[in-house]
PDB file of N, CA and C in Angstrom:
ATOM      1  N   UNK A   1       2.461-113.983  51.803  1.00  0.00           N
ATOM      2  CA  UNK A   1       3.233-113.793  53.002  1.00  0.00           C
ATOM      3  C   UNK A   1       4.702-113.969  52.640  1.00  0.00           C
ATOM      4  N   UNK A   2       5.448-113.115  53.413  1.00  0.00           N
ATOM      5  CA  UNK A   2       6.736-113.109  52.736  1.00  0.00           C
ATOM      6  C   UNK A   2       7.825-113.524  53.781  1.00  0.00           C
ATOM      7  N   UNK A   3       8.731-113.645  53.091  1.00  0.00           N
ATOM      8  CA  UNK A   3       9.831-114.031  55.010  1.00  0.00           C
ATOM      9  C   UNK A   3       9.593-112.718  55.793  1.00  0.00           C
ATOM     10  N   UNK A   4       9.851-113.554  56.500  1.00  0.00           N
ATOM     11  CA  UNK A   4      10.339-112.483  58.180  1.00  0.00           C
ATOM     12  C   UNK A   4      12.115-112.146  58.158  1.00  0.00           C
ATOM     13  N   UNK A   5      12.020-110.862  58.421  1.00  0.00           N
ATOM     14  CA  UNK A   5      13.255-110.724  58.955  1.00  0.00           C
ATOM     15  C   UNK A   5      13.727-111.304  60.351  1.00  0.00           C
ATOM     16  N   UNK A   6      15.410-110.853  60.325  1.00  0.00           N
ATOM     17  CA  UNK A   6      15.662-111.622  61.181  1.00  0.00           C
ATOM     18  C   UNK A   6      15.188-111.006  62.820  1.00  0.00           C
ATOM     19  N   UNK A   7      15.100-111.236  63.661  1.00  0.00           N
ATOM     20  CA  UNK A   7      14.981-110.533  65.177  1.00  0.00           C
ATOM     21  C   UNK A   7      16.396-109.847  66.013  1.00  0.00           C
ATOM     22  N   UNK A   8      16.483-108.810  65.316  1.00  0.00           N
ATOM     23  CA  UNK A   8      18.363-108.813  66.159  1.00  0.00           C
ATOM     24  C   UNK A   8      17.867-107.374  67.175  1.00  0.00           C
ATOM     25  N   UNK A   9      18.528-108.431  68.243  1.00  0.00           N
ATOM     26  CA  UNK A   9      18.103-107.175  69.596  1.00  0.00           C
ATOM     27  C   UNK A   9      19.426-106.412  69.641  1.00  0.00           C
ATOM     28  N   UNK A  10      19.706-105.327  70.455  1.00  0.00           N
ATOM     29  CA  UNK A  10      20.786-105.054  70.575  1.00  0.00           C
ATOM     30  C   UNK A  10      22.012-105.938  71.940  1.00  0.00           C
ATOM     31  N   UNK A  11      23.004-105.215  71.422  1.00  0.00           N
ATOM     32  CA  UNK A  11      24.071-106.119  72.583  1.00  0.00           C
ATOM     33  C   UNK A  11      23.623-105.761  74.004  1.00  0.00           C
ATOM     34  N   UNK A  12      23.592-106.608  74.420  1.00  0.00           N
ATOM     35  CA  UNK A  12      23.474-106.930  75.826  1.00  0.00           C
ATOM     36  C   UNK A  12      22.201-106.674  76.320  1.00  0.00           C
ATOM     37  N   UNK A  13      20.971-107.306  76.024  1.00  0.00           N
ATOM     38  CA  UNK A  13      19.702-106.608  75.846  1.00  0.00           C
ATOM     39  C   UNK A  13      18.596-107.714  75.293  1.00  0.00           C
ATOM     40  N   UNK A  14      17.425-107.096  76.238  1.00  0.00           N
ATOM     41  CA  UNK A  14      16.594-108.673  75.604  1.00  0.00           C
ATOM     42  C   UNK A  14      15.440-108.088  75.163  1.00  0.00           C
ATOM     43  N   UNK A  15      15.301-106.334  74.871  1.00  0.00           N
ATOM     44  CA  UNK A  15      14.165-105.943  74.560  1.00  0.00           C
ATOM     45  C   UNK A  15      14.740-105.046  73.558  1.00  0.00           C
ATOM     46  N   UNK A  16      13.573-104.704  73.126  1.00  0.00           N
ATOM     47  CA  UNK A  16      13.833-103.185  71.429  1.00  0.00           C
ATOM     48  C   UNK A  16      14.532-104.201  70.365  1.00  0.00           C
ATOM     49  N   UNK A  17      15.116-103.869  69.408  1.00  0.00           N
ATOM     50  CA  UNK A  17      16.136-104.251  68.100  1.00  0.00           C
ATOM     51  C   UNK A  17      16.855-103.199  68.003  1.00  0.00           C
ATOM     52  N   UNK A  18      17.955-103.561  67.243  1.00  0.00           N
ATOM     53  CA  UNK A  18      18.577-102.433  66.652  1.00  0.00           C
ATOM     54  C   UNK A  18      17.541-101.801  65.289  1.00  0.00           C
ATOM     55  N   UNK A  19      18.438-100.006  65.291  1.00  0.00           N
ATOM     56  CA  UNK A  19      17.950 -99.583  63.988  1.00  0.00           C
ATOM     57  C   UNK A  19      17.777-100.651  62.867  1.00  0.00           C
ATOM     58  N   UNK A  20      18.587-101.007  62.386  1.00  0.00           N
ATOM     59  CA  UNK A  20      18.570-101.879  61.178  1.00  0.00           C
ATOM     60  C   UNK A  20      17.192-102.548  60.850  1.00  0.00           C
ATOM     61  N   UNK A  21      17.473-103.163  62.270  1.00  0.00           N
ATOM     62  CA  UNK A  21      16.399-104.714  62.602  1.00  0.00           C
ATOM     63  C   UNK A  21      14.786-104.178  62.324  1.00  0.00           C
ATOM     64  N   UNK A  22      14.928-103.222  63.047  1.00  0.00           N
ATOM     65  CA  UNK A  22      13.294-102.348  63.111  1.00  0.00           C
ATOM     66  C   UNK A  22      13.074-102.222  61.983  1.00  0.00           C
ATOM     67  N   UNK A  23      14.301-101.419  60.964  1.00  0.00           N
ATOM     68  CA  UNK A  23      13.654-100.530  60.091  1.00  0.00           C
ATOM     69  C   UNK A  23      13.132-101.893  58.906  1.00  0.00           C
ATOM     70  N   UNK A  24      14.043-103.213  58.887  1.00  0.00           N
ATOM     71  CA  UNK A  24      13.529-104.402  58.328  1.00  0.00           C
ATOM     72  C   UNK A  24      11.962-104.997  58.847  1.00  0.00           C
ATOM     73  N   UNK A  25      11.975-104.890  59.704  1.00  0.00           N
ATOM     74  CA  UNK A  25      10.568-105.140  60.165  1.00  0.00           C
ATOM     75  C   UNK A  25       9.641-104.525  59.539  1.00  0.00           C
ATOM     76  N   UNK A  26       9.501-102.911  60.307  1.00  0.00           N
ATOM     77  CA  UNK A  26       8.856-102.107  59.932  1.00  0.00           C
ATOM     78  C   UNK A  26       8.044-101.825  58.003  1.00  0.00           C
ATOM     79  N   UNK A  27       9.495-102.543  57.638  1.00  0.00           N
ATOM     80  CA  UNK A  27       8.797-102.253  56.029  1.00  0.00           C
ATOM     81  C   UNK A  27       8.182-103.804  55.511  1.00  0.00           C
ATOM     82  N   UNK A  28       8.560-104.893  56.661  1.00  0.00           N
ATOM     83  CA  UNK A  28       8.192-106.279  55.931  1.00  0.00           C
ATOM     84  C   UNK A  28       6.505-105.980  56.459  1.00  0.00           C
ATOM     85  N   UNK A  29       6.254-105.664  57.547  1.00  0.00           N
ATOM     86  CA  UNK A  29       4.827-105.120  58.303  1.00  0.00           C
ATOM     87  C   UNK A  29       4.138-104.417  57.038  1.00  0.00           C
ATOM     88  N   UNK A  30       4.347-103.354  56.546  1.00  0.00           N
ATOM     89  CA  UNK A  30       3.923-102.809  55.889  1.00  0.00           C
ATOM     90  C   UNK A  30       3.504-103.368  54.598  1.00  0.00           C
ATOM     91  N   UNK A  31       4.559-104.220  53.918  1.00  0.00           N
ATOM     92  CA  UNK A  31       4.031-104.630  52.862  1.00  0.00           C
ATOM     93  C   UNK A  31       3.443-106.020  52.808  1.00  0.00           C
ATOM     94  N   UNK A  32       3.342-106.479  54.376  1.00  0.00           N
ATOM     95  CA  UNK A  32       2.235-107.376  54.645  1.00  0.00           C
ATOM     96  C   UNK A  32       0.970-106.955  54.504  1.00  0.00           C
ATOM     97  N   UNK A  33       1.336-105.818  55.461  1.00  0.00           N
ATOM     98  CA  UNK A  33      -0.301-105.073  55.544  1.00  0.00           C
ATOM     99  C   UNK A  33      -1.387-104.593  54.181  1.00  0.00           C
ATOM    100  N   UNK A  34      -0.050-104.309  53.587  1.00  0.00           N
ATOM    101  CA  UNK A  34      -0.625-104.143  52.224  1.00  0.00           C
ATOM    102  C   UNK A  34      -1.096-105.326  51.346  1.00  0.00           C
ATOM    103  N   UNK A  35      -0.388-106.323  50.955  1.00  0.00           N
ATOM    104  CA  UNK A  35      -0.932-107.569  50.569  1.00  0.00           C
ATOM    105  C   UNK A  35      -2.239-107.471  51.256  1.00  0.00           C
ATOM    106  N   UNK A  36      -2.666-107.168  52.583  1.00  0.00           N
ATOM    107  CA  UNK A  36      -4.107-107.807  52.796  1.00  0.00           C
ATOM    108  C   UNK A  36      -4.898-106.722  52.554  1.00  0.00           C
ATOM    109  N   UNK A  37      -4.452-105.935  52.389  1.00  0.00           N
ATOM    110  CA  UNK A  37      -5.461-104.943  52.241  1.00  0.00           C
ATOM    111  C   UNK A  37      -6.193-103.747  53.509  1.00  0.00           C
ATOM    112  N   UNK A  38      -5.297-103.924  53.842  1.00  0.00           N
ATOM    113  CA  UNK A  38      -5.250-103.020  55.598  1.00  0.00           C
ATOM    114  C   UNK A  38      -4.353-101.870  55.164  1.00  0.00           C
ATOM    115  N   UNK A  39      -4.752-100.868  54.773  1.00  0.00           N
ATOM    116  CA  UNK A  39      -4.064 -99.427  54.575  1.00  0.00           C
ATOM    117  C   UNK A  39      -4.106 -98.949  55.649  1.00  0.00           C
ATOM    118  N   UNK A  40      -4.984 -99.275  56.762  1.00  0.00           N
ATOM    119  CA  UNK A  40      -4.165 -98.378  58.061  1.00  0.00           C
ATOM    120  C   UNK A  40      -3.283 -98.792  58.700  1.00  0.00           C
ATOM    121  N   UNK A  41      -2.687 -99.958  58.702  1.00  0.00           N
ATOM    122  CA  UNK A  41      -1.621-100.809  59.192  1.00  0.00           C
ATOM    123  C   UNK A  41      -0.870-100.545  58.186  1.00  0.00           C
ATOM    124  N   UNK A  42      -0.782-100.462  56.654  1.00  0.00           N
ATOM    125  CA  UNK A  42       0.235-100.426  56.181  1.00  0.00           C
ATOM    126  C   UNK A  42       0.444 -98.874  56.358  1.00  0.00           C
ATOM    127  N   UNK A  43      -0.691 -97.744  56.223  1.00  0.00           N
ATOM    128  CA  UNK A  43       0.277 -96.194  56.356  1.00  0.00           C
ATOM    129  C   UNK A  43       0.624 -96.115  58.058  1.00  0.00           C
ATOM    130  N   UNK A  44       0.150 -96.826  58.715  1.00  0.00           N
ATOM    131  CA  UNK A  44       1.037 -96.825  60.285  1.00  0.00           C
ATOM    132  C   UNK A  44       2.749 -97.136  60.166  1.00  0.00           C
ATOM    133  N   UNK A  45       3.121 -98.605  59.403  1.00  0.00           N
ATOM    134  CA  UNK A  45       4.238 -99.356  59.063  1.00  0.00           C
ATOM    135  C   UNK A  45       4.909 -98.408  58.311  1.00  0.00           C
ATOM    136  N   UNK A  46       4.303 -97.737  57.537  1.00  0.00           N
ATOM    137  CA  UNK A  46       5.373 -97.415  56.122  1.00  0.00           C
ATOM    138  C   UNK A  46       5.846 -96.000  56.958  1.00  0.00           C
ATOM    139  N   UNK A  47       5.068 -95.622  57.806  1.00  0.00           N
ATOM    140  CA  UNK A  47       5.242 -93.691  57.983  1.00  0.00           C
ATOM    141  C   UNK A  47       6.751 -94.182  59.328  1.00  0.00           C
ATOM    142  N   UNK A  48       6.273 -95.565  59.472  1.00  0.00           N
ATOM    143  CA  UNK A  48       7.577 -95.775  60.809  1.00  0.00           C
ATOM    144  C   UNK A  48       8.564 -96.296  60.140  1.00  0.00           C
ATOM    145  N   UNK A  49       8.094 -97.059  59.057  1.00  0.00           N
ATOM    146  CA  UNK A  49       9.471 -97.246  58.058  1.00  0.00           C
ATOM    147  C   UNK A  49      10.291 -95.531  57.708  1.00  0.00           C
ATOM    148  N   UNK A  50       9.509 -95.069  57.684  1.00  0.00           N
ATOM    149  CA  UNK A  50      10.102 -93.795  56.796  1.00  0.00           C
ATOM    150  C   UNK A  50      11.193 -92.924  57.840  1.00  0.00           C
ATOM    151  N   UNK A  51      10.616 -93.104  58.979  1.00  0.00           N
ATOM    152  CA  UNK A  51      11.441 -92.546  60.057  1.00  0.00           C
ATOM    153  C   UNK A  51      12.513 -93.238  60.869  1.00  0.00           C
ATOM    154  N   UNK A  52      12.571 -94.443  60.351  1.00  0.00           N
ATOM    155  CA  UNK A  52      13.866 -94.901  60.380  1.00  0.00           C
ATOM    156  C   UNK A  52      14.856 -95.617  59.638  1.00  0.00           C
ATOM    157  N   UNK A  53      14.129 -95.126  58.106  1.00  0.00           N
ATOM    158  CA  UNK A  53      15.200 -95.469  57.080  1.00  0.00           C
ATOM    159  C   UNK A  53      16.268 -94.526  56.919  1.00  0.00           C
ATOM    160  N   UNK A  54      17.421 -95.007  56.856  1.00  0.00           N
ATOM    161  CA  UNK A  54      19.166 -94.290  56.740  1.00  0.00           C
ATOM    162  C   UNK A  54      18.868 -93.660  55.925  1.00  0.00           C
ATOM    163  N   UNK A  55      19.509 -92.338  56.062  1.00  0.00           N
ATOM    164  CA  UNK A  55      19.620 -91.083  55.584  1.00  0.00           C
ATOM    165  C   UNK A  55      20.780 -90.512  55.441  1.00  0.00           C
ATOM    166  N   UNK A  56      21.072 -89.882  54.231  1.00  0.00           N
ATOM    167  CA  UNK A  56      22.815 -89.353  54.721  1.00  0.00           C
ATOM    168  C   UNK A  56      22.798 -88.139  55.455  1.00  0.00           C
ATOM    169  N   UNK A  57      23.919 -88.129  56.697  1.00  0.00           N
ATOM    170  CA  UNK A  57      24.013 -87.309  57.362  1.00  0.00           C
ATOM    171  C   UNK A  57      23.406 -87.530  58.632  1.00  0.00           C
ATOM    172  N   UNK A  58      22.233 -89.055  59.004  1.00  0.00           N
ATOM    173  CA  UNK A  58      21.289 -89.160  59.967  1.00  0.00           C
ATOM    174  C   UNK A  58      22.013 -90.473  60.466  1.00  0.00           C
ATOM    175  N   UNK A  59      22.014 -91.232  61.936  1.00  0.00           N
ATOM    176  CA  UNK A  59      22.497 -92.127  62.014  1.00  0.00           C
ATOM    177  C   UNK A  59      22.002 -92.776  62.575  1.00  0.00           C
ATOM    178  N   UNK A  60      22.261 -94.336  62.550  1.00  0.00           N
ATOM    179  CA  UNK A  60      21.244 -95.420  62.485  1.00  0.00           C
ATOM    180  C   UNK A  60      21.006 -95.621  63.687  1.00  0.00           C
ATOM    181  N   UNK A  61      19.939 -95.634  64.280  1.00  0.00           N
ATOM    182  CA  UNK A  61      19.985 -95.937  66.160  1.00  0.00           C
ATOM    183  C   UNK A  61      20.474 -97.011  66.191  1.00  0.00           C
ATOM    184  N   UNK A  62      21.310 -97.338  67.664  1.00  0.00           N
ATOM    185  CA  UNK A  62      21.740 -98.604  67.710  1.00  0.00           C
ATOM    186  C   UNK A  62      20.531 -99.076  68.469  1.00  0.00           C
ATOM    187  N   UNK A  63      19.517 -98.805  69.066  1.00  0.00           N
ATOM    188  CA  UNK A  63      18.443 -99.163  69.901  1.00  0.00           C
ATOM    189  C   UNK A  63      17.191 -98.895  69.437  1.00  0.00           C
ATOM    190  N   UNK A  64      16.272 -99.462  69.418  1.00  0.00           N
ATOM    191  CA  UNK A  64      14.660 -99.007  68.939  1.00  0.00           C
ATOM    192  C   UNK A  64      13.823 -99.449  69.917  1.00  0.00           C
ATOM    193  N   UNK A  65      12.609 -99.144  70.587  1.00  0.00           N
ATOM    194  CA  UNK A  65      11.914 -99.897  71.208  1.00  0.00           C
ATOM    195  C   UNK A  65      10.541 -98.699  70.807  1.00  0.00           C
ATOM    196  N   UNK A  66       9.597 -99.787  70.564  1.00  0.00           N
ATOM    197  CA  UNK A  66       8.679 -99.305  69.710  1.00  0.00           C
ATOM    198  C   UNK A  66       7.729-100.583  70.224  1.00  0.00           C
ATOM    199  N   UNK A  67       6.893-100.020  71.269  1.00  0.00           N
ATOM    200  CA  UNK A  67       5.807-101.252  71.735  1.00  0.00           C
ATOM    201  C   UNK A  67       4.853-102.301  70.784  1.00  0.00           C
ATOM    202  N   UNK A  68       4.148-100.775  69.682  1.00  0.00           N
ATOM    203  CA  UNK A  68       3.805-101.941  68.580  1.00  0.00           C
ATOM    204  C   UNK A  68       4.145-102.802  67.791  1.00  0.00           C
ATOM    205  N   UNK A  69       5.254-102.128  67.428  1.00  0.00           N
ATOM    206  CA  UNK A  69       6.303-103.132  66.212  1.00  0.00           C
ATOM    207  C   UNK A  69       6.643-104.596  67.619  1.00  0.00           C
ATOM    208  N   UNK A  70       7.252-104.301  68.420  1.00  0.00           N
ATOM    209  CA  UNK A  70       7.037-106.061  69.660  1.00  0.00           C
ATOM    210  C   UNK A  70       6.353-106.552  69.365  1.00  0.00           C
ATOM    211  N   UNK A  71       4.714-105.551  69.988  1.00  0.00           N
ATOM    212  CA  UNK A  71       3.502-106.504  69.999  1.00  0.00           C
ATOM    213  C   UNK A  71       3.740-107.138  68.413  1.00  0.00           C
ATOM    214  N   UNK A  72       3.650-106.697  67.707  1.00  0.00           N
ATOM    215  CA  UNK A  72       3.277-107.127  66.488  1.00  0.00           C
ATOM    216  C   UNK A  72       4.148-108.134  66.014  1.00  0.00           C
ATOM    217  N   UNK A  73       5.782-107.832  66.146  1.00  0.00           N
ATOM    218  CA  UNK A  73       6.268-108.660  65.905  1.00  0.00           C
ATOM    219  C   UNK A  73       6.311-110.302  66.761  1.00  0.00           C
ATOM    220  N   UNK A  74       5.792-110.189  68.254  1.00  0.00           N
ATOM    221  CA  UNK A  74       4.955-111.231  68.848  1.00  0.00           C
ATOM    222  C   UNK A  74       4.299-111.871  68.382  1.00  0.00           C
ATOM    223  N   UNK A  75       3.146-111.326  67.961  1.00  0.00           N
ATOM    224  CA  UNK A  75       2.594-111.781  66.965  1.00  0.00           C
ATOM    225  C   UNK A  75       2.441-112.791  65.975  1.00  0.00           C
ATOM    226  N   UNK A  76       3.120-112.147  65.119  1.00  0.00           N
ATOM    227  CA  UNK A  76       3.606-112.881  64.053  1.00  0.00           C
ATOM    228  C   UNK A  76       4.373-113.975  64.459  1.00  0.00           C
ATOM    229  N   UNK A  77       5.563-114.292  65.267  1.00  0.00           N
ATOM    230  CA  UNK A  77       6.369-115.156  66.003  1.00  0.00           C
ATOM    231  C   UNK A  77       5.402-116.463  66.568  1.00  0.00           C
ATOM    232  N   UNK A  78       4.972-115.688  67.118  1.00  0.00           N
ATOM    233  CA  UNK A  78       4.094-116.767  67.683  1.00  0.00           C
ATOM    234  C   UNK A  78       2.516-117.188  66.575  1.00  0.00           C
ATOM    235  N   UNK A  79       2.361-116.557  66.019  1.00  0.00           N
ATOM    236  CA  UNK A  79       1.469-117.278  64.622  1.00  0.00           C
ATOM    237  C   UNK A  79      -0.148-116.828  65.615  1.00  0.00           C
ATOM    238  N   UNK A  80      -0.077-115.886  66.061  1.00  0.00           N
ATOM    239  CA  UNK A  80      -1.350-115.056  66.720  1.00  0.00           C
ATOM    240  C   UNK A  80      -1.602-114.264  65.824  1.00  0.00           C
ATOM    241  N   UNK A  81      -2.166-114.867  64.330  1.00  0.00           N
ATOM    242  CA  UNK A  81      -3.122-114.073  63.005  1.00  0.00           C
ATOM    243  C   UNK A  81      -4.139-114.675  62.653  1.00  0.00           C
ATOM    244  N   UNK A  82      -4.647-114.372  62.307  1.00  0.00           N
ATOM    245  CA  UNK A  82      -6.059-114.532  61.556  1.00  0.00           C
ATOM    246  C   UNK A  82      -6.184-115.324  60.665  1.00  0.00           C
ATOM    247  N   UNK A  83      -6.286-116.668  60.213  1.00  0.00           N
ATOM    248  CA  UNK A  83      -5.750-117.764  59.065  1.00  0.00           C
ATOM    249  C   UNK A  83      -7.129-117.762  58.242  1.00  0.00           C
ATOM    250  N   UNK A  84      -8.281-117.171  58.709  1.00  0.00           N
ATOM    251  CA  UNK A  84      -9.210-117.765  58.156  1.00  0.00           C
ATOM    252  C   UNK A  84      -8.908-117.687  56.236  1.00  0.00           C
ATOM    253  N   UNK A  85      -8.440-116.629  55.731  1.00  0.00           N
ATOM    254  CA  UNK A  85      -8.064-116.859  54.533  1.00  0.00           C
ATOM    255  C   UNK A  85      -6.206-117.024  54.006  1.00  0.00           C
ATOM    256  N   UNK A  86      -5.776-117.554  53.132  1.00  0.00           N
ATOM    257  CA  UNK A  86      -4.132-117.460  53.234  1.00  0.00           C
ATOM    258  C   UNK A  86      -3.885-116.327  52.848  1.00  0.00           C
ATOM    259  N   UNK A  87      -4.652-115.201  51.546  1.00  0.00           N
ATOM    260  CA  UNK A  87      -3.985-113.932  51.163  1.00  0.00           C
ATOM    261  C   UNK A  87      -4.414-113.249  52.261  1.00  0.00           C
ATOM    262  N   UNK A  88      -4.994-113.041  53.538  1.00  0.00           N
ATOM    263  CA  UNK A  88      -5.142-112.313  54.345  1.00  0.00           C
ATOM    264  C   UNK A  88      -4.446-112.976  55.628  1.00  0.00           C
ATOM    265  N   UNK A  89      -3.469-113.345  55.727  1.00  0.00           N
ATOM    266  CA  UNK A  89      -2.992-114.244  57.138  1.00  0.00           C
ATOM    267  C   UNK A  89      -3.128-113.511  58.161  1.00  0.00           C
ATOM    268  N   UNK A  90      -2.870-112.495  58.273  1.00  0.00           N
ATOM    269  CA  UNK A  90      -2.257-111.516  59.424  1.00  0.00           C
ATOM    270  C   UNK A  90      -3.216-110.084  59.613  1.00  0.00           C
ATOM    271  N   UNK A  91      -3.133-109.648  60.933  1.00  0.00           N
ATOM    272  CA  UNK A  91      -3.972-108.614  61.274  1.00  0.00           C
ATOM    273  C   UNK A  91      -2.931-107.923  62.217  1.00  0.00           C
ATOM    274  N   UNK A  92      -2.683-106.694  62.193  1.00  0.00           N
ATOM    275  CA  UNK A  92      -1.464-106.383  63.000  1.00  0.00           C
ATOM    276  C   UNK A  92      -2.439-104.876  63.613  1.00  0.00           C
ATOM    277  N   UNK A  93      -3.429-105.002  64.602  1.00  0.00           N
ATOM    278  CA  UNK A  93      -3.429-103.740  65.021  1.00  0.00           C
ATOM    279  C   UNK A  93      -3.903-104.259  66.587  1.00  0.00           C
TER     280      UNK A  93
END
């Protein structure tokens, strides 16, 4: 299990993250998912990583709201995973 990124919502706002924030999420999800061995959580994570990693010429949303990445990042926040083993902590679907 690896750190968590940080949670940065946008200004003035108590729901979504910014681009940035997501697209940090999105790939820490993924290569959680992968550590456990959940390839459909990680090709869910990585295909949403992919669509909001910076691109030249593409620009970074200042807003994201993406219900699963919440739920999920809920989740995790609140320590609502699966402990029964430590290399498998987490279940994100």
């Amino acid at each position: 299990m690896g750190k968590a990124p940080l949670i940065v919502r946008p200004y003035d706002s108590d729901i979504g993250l910014t681009g940035e924030s997501a697209y940090q999420w999105t790939l820490f999800l993924a290569n959680e998912a992968d550590l456990c061995g959940d390839y459909i959580a990680y090709d869910k994570w990585k295909s949403m990583a992919e669509g909001l990693a910076p691109k030249e010429g593409k620009a970074v949303p200042a807003a994201v709201h993406y219900p699963a990445l919440e739920n999920a990042i809920e989740k995790y926040a609140n320590k609502e995973w699966e402990m029964s083993d430590p290399r498998h902590a987490m279940v994100f679907q």
